[in-house]
Protein backbone atom coordinates (compact mmCIF):
# COMPACT_ATOMS: atom_id res chain seq x y z
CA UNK A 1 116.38 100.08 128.75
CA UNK A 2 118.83 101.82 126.66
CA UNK A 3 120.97 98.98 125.20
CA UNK A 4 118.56 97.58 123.08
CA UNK A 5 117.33 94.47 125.50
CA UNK A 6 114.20 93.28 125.67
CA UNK A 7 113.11 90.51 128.14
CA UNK A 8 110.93 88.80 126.01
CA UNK A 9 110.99 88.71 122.16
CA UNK A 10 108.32 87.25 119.57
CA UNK A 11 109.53 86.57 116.20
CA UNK A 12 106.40 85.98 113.75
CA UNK A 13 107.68 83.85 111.07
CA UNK A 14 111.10 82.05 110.55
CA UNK A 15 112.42 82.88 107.02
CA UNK A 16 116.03 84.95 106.00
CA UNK A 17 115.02 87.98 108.29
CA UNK A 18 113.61 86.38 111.15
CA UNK A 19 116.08 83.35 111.54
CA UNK A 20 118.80 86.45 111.22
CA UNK A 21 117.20 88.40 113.92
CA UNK A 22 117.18 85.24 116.15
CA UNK A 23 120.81 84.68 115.75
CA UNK A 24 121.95 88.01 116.35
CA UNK A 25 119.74 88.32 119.77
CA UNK A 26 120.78 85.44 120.74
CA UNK A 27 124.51 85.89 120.15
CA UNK A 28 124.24 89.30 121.65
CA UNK A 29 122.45 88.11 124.69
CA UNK A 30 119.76 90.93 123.70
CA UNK A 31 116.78 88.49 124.86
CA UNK A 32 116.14 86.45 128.11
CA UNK A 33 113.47 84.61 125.54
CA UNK A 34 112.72 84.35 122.12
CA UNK A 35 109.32 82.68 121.29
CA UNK A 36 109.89 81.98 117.72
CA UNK A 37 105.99 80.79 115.80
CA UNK A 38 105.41 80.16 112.28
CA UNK A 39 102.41 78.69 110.58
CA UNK A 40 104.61 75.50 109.05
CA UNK A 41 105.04 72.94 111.52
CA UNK A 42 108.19 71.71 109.48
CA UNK A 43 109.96 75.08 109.56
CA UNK A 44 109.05 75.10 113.38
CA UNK A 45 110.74 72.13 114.09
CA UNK A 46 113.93 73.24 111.83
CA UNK A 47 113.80 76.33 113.69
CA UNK A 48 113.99 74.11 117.33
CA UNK A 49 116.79 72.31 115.83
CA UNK A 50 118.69 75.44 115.16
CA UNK A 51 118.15 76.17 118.57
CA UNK A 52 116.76 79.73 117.21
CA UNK A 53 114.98 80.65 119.92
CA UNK A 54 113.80 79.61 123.88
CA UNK A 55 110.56 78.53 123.00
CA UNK A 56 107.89 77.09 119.93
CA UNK A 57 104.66 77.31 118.86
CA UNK A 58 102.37 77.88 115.22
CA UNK A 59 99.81 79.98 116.92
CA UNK A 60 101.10 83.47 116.82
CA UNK A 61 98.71 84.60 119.40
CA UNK A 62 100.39 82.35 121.91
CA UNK A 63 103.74 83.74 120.82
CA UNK A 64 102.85 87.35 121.83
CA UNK A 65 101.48 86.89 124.81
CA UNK A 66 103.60 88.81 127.37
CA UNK A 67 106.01 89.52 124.68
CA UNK A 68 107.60 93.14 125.13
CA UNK A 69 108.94 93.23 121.51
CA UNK A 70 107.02 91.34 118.25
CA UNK A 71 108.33 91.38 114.96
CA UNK A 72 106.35 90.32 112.45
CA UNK A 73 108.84 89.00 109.68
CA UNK A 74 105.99 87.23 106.83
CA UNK A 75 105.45 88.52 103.20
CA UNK A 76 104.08 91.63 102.77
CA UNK A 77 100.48 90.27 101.87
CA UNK A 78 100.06 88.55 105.37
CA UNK A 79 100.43 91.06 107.48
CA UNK A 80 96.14 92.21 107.60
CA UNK A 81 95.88 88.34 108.46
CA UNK A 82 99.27 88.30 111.46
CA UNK A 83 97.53 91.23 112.85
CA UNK A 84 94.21 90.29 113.42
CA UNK A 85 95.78 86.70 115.04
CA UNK A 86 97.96 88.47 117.59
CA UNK A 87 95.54 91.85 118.35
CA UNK A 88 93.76 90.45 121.35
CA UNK A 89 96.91 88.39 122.78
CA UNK A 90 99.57 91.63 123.01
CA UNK A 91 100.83 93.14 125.95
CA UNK A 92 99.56 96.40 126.66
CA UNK A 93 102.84 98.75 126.17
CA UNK A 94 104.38 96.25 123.68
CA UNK A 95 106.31 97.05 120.42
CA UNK A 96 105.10 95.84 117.16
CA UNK A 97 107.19 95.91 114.37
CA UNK A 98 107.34 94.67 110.76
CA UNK A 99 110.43 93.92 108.38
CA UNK A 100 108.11 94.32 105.07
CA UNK A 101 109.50 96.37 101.86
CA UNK A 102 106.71 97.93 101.32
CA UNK A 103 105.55 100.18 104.31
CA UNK A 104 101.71 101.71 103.39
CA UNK A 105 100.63 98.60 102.41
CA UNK A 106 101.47 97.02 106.02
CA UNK A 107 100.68 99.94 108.16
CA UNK A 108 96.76 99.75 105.59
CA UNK A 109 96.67 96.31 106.83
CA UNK A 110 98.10 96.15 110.23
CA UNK A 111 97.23 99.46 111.96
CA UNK A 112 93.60 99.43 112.25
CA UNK A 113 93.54 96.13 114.31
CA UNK A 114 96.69 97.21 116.61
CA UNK A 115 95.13 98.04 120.37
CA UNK A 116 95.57 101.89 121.55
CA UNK A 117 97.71 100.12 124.46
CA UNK A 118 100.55 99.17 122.29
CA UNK A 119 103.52 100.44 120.19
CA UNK A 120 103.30 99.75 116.40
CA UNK A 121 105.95 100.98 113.91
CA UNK A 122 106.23 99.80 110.77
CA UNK A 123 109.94 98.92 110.01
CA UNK A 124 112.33 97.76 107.48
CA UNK A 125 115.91 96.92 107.29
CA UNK A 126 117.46 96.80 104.18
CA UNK A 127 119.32 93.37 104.29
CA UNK A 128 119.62 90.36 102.68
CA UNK A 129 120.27 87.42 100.26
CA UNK A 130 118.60 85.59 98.06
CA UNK A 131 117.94 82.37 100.07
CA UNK A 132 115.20 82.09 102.53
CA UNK A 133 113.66 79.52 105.17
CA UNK A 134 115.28 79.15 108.86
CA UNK A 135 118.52 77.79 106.98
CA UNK A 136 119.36 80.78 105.56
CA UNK A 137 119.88 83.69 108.07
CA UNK A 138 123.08 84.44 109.83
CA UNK A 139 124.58 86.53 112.26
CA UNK A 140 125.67 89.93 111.21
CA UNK A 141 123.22 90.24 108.44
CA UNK A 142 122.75 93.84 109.43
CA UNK A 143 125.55 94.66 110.20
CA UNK A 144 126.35 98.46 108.71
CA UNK A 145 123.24 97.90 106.59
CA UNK A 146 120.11 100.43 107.20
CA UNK A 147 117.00 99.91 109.00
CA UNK A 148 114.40 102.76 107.89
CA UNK A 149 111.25 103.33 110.09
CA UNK A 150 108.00 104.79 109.26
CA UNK A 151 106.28 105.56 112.31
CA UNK A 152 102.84 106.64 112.73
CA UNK A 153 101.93 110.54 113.47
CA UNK A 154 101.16 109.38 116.99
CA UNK A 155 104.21 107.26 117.75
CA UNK A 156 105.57 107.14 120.94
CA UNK A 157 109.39 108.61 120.69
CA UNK A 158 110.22 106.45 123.91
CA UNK A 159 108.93 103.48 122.30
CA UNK A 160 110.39 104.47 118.42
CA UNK A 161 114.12 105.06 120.13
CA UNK A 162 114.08 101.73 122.25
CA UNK A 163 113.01 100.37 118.98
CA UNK A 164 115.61 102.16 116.92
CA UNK A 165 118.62 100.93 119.84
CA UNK A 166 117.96 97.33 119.42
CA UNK A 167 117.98 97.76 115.84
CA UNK A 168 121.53 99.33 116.72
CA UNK A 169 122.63 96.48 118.36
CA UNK A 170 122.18 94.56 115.73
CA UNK A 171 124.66 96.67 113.84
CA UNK A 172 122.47 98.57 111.91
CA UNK A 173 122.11 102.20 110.28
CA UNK A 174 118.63 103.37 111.54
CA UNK A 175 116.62 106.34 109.83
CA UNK A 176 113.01 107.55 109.29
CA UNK A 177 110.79 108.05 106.40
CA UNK A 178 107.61 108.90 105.29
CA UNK A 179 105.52 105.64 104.11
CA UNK A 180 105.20 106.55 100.64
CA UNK A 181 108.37 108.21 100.20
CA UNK A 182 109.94 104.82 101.42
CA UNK A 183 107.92 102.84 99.05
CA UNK A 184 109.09 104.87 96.16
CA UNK A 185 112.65 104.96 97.23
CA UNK A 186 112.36 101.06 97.74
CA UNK A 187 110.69 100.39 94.30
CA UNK A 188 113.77 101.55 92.47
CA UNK A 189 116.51 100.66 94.52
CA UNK A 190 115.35 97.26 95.20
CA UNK A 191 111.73 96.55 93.45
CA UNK A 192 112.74 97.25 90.16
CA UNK A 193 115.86 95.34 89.89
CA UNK A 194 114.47 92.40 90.89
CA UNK A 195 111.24 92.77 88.59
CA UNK A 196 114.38 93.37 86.20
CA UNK A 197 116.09 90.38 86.98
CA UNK A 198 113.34 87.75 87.17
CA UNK A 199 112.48 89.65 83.41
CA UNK A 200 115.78 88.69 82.03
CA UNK A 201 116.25 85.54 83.13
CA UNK A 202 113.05 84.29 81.89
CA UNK A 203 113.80 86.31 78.30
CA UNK A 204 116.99 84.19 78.25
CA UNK A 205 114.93 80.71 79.52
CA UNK A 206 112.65 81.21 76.99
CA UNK A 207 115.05 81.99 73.80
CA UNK A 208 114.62 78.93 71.63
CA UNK A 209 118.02 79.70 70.31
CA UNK A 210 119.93 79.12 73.20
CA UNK A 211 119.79 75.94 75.47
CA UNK A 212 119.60 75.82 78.71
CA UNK A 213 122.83 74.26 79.14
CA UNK A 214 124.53 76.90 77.30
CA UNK A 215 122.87 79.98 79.30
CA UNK A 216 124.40 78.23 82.25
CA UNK A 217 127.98 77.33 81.19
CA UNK A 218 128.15 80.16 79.37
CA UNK A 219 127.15 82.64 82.01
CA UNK A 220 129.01 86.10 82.15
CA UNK A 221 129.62 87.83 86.02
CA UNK A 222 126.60 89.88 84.45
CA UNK A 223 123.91 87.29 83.97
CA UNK A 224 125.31 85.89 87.08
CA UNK A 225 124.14 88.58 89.29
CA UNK A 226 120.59 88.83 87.85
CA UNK A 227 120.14 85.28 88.39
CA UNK A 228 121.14 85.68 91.97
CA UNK A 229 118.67 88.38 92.22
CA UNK A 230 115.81 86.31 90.40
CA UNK A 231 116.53 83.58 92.44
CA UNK A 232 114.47 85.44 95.46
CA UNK A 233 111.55 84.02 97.10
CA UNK A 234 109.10 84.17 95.00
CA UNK A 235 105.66 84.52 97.79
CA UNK A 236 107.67 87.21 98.73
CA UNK A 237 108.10 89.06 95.31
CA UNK A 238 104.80 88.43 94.18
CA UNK A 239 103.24 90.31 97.29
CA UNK A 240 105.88 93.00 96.72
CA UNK A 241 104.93 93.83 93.54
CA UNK A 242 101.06 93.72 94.52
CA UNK A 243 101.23 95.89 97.60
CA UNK A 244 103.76 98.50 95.74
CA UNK A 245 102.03 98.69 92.84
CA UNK A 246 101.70 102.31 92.39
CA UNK A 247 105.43 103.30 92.78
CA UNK A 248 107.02 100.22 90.86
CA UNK A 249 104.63 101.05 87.54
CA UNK A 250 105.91 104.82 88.29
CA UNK A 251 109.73 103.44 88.04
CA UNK A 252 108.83 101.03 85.45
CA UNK A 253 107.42 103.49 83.57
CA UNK A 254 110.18 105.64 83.48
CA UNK A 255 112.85 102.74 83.18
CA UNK A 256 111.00 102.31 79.75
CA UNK A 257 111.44 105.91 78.86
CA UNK A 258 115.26 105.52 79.79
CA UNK A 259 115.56 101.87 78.06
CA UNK A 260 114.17 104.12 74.72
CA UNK A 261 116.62 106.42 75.06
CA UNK A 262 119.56 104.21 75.27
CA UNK A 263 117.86 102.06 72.74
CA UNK A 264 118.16 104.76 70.09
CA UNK A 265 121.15 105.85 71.22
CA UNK A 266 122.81 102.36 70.37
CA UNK A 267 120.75 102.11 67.18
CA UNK A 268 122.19 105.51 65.62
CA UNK A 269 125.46 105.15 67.17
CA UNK A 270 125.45 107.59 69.10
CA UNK A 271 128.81 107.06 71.02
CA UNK A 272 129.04 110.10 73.17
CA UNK A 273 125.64 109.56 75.25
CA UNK A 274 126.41 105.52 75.80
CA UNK A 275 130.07 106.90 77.20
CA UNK A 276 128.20 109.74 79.06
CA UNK A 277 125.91 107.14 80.30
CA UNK A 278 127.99 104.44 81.45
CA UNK A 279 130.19 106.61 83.10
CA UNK A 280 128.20 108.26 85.42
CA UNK A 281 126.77 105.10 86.20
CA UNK A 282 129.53 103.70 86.99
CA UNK A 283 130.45 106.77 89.52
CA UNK A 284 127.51 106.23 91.19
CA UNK A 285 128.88 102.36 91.70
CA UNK A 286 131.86 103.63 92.97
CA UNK A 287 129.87 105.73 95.57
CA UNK A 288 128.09 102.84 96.98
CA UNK A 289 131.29 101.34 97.90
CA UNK A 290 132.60 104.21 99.34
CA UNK A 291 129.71 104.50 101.40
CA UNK A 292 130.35 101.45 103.02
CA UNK A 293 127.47 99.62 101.47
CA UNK A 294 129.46 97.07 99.15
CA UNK A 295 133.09 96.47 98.51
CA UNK A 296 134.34 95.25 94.63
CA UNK A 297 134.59 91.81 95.41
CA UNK A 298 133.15 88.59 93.64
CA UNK A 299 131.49 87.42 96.57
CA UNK A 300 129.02 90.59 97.06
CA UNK A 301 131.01 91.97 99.37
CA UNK A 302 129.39 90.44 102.46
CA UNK A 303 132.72 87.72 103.15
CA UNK A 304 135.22 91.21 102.53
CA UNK A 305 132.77 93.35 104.30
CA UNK A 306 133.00 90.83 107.78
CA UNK A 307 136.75 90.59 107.08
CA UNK A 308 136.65 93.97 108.25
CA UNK A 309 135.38 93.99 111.26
């Protein structure tokens, strides 16, 4: 196939991503059936009633079976325990793939219990809000957003381009890395200013000298945005920061070396580095827009961004 249907798709677990994923293949008409399983027999049933996929169960070795495309769409630190559940069930010649942010953590966990017979790579595509559960994906969250693959020495390019085309038909950017490379590109692009966000927030919750009602009526377009960001799920974020642990104490580390810098720099007055500062920060704002990846709008970008289209 090289339009990016497959007969028969498994999504394992429901949340932002996978409820997403469902729409789009379903809108698309990329999917004769979706078997859609998660472990919550109340997000099961919301998923029915969203009418997210063609058929329902909470064991994710029945979902697999016969299934020529699985993604596995859980937090990061159940993948080991999704892999060993769906090993002996998949169809030989399948495609397993992940959405996870961090990538050598899930190929650790998942790789040594995939069969020889079957396809994994480890993917990610870099998309989303800060809602989650069934309720909260939508059609065209990928849409001109990137999906970055980090397949195994041994990976089947048949398999990784009929992989990469579905992601495609989704909309998405699609590109390859190396694991660890993606997990340190990941940790300060996207690790760190959430670990940043949830940080500031609770600094603010916890000032005794300002109520709570006053952090929220009084709440700048700045504090707004980290509170968006800390509002993330927080299973999720926890098993980020435990299974990218390495690279996000790297970043942090030198995010404390830079917060020094501009610390002193404000405490002498130094003027001429917080100008040279901000404004080569803000270039490098106006060159995410331009690369399509936001637009300067209040709503994100993502209501301008589908105006678009």
């Amino acid at each position: 196939m090289t339009d990016g249907h497959f007969e028969r798709i498994a999504l394992i677990g429901i949340g932002l991503i996978g409820s997403s994923i469902a729409r789009d293949v379903k809108q698309l008409g990329l999917a004769k059936h979706v078997v859609v399983s998660t472990r919550s027999e109340e997000t099961l049933k919301r998923a029915e009633e969203l009418e997210l996929g063609t058929e329902y169960t909470a064991s994710a070795a029945d979902a697999v079976k016969d299934a020529d495309l699985v993604i596995v769409s859980v937090p990061v630190g159940a993948s080991e325990a999704v892999a060993k559940q769906i090993a002996g069930s998949l169809k030989p010649g399948a495609i397993v793939t992940d959405v996870g942010s961090t990538k050598a953590s899930v190929i650790a966990q998942m790789a040594p219990h995939m069969p020889d017979n079957v396809h994994f790579i480890p993917g990610h595509p870099l998309a989303g809000t800060e809602k989650s559960g069934p309720d909260a994906g939508f059609a065209g969250l990928f849409r001109d957003r990137w999906c970055i693959f980090t397949p195994l020495p041994d990976t089947d390019p048949v398999a990784l381009d009929r992989l990469k085309t579905f992601w495609m038909a989704l909309g998405s950017r699609v590109d390859d890395m190396d694991p660890q490379h993606h997990d340190k590109v990941l940790a300060i692009v996207s690790h760190l200013p959430h670990i940043i966000a949830y940080n500031i927030v609770g600094t603010a919750d916890d000032l005794e000298t300002v109520t709570d009602a006053e952090v929220i009526k009084y709440s700048a377009s700045g504090f707004r945005d980290f509170t968006r960001l800390a509002a993330s799920d927080p299973t999720m974020w926890r098993d980020i920061c435990l299974h990218n642990k390495d690279a996000i104490l790297e970043m942090l580390a030198r995010f404390s070396e830079d917060l020094a810098y501009l610390q002193r720099a404000i405490r002498w007055g130094e003027g001429d580095k917080l100008f040279e500062l901000f404004t080569r920060t803000r270039t490098i704002r106006r060159s995410i827009v331009e690369a399509g990846q936001d637009v300067d709008a209040p709503d994100f970008g993502r209501h301008s961004l589908d105006a678009k289209k």
